[in-house]
PDB file of N, CA and C in Angstrom:
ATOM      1  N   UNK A   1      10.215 -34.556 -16.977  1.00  0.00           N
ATOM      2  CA  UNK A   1       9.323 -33.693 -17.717  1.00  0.00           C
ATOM      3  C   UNK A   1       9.980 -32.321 -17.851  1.00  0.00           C
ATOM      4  N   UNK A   2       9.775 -31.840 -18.941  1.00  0.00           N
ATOM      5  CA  UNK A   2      10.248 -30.776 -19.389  1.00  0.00           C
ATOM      6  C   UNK A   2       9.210 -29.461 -19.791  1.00  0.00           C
ATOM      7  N   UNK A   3       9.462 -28.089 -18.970  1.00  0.00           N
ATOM      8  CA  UNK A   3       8.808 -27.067 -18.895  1.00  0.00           C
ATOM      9  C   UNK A   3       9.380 -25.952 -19.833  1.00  0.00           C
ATOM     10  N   UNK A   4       8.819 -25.386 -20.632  1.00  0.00           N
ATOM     11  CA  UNK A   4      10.007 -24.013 -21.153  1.00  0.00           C
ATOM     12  C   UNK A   4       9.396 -22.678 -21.344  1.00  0.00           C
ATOM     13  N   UNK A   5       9.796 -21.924 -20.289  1.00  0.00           N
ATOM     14  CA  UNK A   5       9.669 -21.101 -20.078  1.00  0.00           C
ATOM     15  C   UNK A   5       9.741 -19.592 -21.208  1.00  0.00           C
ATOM     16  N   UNK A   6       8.968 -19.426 -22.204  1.00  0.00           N
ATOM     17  CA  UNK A   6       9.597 -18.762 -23.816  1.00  0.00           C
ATOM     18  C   UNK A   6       8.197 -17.490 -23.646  1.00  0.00           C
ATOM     19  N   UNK A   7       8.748 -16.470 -24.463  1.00  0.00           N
ATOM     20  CA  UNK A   7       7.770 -15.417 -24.418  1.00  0.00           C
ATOM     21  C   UNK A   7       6.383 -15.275 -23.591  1.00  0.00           C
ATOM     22  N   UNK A   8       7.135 -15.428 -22.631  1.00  0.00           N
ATOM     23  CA  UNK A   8       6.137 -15.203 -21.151  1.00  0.00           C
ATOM     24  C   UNK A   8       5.190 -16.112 -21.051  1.00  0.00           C
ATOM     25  N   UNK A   9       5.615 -17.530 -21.482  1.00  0.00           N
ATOM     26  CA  UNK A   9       4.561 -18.109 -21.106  1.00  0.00           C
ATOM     27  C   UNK A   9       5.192 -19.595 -20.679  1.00  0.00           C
ATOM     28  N   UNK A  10       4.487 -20.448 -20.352  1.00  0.00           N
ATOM     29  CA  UNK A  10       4.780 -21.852 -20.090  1.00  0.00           C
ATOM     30  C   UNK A  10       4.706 -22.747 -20.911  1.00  0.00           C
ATOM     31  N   UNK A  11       5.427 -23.398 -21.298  1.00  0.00           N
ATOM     32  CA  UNK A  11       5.104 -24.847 -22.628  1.00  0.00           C
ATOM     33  C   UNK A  11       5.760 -26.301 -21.782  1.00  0.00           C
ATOM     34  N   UNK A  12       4.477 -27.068 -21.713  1.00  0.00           N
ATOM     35  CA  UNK A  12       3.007 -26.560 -22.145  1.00  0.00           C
ATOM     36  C   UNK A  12       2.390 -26.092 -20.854  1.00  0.00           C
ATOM     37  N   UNK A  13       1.092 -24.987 -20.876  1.00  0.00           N
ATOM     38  CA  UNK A  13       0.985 -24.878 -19.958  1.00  0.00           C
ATOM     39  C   UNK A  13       0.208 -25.869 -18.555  1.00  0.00           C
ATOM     40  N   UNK A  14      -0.335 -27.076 -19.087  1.00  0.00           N
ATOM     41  CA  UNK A  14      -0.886 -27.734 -18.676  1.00  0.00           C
ATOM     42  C   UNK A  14      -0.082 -29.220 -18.388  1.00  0.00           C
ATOM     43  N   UNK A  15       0.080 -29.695 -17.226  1.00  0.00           N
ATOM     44  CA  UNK A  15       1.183 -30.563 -16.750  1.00  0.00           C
ATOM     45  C   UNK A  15       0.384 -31.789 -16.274  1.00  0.00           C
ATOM     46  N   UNK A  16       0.706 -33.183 -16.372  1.00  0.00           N
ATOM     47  CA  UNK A  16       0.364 -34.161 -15.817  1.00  0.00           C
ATOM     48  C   UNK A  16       1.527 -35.007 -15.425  1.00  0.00           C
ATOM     49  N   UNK A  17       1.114 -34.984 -13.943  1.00  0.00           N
ATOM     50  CA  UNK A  17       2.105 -35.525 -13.363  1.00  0.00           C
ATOM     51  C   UNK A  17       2.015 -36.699 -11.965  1.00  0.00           C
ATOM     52  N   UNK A  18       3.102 -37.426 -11.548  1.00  0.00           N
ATOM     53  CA  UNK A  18       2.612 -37.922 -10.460  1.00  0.00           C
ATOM     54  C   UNK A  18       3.613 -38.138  -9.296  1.00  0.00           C
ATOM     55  N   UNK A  19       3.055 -38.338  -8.187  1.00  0.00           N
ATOM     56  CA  UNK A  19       3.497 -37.574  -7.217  1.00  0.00           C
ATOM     57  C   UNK A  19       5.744 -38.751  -7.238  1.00  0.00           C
ATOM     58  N   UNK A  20       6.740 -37.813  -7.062  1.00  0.00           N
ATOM     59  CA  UNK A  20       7.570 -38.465  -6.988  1.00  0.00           C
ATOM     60  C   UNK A  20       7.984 -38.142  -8.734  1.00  0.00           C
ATOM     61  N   UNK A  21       7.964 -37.735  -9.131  1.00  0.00           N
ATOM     62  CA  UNK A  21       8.121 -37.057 -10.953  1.00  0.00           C
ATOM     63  C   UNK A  21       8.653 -35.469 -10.880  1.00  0.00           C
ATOM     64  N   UNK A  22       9.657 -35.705 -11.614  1.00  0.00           N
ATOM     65  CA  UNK A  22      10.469 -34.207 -11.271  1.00  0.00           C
ATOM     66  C   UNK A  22      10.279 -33.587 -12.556  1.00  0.00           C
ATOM     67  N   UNK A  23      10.420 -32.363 -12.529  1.00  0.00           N
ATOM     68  CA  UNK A  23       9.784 -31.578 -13.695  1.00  0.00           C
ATOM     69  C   UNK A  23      11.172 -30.071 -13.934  1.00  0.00           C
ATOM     70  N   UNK A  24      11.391 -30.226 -15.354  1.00  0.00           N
ATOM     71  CA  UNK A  24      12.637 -29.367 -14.996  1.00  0.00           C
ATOM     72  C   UNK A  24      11.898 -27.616 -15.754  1.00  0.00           C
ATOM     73  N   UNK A  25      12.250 -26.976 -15.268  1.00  0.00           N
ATOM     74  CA  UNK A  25      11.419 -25.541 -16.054  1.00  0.00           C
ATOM     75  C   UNK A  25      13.056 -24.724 -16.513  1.00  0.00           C
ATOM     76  N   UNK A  26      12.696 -24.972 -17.924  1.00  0.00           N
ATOM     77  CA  UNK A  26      14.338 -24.139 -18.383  1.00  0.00           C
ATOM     78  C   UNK A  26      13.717 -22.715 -19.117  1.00  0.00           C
ATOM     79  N   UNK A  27      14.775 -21.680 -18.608  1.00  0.00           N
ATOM     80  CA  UNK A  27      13.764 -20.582 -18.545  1.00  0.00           C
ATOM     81  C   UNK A  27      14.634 -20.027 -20.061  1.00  0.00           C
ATOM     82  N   UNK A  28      13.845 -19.767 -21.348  1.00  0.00           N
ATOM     83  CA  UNK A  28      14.569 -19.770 -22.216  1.00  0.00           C
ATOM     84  C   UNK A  28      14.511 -18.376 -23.146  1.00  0.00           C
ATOM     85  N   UNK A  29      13.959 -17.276 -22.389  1.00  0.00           N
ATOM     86  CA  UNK A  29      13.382 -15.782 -21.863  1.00  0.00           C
ATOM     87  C   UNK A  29      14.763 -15.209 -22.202  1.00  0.00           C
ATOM     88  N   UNK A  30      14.686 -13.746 -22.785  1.00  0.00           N
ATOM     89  CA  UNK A  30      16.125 -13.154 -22.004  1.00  0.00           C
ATOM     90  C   UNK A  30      15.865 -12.171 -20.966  1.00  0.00           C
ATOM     91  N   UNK A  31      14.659 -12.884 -20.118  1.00  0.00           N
ATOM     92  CA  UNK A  31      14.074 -12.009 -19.003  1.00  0.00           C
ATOM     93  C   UNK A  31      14.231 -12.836 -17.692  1.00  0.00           C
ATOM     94  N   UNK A  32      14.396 -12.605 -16.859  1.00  0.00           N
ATOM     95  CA  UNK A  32      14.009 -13.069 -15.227  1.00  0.00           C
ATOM     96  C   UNK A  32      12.359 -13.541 -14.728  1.00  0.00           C
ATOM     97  N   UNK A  33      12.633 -15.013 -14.751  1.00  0.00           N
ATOM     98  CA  UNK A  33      11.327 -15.603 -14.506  1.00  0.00           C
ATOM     99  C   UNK A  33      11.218 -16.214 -13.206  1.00  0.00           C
ATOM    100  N   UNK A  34       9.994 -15.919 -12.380  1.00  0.00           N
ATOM    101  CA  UNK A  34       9.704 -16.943 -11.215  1.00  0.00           C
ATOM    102  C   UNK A  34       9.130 -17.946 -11.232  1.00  0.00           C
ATOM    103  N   UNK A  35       9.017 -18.828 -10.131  1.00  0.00           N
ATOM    104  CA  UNK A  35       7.814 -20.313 -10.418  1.00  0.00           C
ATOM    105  C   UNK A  35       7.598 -19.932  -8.771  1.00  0.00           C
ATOM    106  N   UNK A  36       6.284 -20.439  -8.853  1.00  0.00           N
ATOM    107  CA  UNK A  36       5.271 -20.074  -7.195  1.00  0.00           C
ATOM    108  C   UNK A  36       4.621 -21.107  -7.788  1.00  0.00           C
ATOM    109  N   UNK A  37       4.001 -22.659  -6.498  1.00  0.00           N
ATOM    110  CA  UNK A  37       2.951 -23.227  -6.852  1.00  0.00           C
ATOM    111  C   UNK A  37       1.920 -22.842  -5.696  1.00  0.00           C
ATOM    112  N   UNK A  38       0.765 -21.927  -6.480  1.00  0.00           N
ATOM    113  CA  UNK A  38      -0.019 -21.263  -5.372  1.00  0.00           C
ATOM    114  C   UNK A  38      -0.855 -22.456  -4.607  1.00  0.00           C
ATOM    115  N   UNK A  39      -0.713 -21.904  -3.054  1.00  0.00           N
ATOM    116  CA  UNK A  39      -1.347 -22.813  -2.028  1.00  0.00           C
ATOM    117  C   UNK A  39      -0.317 -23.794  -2.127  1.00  0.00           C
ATOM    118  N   UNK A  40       0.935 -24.550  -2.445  1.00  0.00           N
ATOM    119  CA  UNK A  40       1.083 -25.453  -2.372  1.00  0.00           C
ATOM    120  C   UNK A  40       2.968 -25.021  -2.047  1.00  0.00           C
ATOM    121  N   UNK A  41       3.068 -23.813  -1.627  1.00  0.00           N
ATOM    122  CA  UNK A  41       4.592 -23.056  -1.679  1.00  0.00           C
ATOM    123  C   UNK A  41       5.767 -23.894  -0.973  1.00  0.00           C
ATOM    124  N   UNK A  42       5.211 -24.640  -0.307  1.00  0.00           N
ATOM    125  CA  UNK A  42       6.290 -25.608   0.013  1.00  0.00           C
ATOM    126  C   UNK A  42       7.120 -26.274  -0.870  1.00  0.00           C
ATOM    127  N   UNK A  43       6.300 -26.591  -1.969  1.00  0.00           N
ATOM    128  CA  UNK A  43       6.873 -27.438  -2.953  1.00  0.00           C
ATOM    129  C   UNK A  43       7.519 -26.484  -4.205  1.00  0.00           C
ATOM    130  N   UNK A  44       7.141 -25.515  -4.442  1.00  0.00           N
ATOM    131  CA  UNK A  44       7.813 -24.241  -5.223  1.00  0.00           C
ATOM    132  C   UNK A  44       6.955 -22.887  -4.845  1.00  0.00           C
ATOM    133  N   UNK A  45       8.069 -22.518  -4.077  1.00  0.00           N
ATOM    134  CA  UNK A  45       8.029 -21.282  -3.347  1.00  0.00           C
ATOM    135  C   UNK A  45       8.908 -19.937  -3.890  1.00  0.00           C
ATOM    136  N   UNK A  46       8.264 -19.645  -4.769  1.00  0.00           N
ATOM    137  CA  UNK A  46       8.770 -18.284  -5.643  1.00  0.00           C
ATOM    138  C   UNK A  46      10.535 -18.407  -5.670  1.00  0.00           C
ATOM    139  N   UNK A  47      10.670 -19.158  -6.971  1.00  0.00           N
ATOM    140  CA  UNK A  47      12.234 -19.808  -7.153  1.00  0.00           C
ATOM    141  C   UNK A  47      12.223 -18.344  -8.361  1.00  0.00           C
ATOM    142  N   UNK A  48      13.518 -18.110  -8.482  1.00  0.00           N
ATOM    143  CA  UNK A  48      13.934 -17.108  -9.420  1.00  0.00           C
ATOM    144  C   UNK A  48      15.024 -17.843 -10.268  1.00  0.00           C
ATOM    145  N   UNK A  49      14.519 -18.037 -11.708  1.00  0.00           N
ATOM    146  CA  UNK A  49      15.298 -18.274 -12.531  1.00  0.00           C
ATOM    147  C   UNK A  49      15.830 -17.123 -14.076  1.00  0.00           C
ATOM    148  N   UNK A  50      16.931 -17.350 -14.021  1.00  0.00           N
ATOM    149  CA  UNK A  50      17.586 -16.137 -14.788  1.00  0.00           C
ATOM    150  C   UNK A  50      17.698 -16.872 -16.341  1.00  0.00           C
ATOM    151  N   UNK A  51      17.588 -16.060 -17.253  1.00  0.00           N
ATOM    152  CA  UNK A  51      17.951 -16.499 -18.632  1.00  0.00           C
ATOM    153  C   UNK A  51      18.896 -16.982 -18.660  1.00  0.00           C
ATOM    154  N   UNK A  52      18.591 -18.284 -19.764  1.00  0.00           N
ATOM    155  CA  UNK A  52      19.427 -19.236 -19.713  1.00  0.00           C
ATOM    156  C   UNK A  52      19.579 -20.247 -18.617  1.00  0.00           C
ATOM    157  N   UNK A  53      18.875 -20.263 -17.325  1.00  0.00           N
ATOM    158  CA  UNK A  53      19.196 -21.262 -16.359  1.00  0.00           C
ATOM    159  C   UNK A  53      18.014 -21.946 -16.418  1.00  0.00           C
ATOM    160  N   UNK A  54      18.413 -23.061 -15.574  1.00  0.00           N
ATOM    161  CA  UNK A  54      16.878 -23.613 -15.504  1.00  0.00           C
ATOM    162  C   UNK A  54      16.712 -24.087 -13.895  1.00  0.00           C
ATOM    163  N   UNK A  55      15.480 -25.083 -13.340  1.00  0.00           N
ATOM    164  CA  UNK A  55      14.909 -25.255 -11.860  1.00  0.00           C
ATOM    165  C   UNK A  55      14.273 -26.142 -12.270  1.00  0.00           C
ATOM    166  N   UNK A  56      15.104 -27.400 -11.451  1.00  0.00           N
ATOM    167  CA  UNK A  56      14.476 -28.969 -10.787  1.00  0.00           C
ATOM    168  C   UNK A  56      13.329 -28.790  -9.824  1.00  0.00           C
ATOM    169  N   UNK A  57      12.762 -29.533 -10.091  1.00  0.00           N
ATOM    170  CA  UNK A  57      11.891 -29.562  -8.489  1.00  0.00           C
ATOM    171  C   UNK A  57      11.016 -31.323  -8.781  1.00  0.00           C
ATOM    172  N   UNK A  58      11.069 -31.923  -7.717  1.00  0.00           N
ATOM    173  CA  UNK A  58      10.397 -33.106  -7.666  1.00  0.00           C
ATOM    174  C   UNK A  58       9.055 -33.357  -6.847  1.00  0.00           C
ATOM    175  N   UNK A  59       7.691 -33.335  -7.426  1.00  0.00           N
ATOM    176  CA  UNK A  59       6.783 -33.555  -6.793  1.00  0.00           C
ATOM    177  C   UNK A  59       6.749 -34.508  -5.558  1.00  0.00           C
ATOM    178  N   UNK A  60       6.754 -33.996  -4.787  1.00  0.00           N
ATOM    179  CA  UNK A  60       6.289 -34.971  -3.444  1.00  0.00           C
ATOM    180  C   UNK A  60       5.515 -36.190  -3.332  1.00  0.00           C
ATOM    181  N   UNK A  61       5.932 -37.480  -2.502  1.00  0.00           N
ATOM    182  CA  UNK A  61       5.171 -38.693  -2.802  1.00  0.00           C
ATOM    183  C   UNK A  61       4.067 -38.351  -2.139  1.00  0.00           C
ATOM    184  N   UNK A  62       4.267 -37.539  -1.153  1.00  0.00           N
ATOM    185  CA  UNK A  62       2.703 -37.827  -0.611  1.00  0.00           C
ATOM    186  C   UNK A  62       1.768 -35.983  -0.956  1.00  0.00           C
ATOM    187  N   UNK A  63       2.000 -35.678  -1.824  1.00  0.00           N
ATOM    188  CA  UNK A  63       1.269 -34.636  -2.286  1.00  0.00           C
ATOM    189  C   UNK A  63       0.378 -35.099  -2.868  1.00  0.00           C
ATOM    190  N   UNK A  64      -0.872 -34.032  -2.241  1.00  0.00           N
ATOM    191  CA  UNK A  64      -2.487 -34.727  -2.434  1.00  0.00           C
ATOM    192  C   UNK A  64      -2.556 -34.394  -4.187  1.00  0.00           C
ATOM    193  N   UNK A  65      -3.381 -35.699  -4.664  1.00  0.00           N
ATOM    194  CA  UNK A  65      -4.304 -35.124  -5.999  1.00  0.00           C
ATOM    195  C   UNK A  65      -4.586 -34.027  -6.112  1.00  0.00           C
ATOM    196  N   UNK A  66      -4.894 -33.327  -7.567  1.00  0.00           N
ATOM    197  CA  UNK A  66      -5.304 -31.936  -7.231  1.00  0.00           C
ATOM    198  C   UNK A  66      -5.045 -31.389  -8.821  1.00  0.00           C
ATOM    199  N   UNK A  67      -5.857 -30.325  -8.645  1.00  0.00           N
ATOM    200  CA  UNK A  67      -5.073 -29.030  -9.582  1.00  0.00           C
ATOM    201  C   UNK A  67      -4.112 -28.358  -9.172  1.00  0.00           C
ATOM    202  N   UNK A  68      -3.286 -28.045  -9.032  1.00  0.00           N
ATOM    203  CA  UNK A  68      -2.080 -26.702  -8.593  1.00  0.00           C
ATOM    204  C   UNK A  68      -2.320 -25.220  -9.692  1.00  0.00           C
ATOM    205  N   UNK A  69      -2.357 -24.462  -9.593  1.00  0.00           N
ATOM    206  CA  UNK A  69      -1.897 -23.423 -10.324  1.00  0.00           C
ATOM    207  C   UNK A  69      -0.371 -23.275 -10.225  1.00  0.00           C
ATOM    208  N   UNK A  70       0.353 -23.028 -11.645  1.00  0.00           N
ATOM    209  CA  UNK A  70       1.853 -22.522 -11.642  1.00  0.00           C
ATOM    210  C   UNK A  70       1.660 -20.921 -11.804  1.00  0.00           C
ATOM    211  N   UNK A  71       2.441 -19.872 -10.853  1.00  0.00           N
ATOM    212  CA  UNK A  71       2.214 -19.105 -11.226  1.00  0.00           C
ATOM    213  C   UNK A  71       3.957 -18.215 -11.803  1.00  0.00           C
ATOM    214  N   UNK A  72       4.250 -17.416 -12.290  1.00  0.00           N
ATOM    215  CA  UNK A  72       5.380 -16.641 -12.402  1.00  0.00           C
ATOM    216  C   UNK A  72       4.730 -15.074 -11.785  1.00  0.00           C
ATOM    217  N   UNK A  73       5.873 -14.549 -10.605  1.00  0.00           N
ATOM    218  CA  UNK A  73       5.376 -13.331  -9.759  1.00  0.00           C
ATOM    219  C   UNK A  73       6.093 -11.935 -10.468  1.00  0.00           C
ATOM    220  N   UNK A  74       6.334 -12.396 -11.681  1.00  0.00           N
ATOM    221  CA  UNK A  74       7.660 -11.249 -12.123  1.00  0.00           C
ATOM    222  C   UNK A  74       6.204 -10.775 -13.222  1.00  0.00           C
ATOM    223  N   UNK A  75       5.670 -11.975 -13.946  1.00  0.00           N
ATOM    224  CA  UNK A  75       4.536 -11.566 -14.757  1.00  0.00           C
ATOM    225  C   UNK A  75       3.325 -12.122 -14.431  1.00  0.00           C
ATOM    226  N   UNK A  76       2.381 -11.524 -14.524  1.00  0.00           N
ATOM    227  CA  UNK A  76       1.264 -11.561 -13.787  1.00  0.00           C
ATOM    228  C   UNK A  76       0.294 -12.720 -14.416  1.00  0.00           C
ATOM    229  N   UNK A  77       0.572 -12.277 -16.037  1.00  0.00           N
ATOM    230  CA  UNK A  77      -0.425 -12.945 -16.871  1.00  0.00           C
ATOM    231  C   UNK A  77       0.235 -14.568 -17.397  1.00  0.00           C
ATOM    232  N   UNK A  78       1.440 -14.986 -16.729  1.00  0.00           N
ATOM    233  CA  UNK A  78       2.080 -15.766 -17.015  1.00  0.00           C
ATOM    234  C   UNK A  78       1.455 -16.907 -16.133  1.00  0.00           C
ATOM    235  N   UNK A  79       0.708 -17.831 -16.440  1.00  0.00           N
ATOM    236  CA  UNK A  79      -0.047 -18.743 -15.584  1.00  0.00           C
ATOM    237  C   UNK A  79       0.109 -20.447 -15.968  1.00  0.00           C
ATOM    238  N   UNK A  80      -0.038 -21.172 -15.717  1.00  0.00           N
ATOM    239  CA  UNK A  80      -0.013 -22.586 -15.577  1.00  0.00           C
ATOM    240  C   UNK A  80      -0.573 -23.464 -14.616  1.00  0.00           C
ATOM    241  N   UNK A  81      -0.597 -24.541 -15.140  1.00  0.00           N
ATOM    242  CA  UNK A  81      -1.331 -25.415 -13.821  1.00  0.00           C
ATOM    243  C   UNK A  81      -0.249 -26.881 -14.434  1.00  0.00           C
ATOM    244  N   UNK A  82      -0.560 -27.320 -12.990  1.00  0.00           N
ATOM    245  CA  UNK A  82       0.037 -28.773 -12.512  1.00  0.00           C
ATOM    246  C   UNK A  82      -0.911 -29.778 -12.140  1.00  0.00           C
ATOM    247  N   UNK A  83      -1.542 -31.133 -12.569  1.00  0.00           N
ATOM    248  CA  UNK A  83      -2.403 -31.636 -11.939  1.00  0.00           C
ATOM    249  C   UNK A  83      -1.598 -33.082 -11.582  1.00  0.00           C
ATOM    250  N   UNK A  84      -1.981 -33.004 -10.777  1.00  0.00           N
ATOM    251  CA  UNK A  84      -1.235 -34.599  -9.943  1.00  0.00           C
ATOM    252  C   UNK A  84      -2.497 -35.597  -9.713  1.00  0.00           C
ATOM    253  N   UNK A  85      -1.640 -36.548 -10.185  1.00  0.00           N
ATOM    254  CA  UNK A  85      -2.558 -37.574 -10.368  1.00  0.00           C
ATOM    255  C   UNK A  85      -2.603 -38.649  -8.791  1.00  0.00           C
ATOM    256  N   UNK A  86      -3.254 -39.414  -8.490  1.00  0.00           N
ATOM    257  CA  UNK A  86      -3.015 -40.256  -7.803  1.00  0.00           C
ATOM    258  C   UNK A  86      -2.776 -41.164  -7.596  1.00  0.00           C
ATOM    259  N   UNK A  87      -1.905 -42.103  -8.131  1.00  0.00           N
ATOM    260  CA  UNK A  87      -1.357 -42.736  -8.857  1.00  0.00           C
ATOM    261  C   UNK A  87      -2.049 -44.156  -9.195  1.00  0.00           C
TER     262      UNK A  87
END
């Protein structure tokens, strides 16, 4: 799954996913973007990605169902969510 990170925002911002599904966020900004999954920082814990790069991350098999919020800590209003399904 593919995330893109473009004029401060997330596309798309709304993710369905399941647990063991890797999700790539290519940050395509010519700004400095973070990813934080709030309450859940183990699994993305305020990663810093630079224009032009991008950040793997693979949902966990045993990460509970849920909503996640995605957040970016560089912009405030930059928000997303992750919902994991159970499979």
């Amino acid at each position: 799954m593919l995330v893109i990170m473009k004029n401060h925002q997330f596309e798309p911002r709304l993710l369905h996913v399941r647990p063991g599904q890797a999700i790539r966020f290519d940050n395509s900004d010519d700004v400095l973007h973070s990813l934080l999954l709030v309450g859940r920082e183990s699994v993305i814990g305020e990663e810093f990605i630079d224009p032009g790069q991008s950040y793997t991350v693979r949902i966990p098999q045993d990460m509970p169902p849920g909503t996640y919020e995605l957040a970016c800590t560089v912009h405030v209003d930059m928000r997303g969510q992750i919902v994991v399904s159970g499979e």
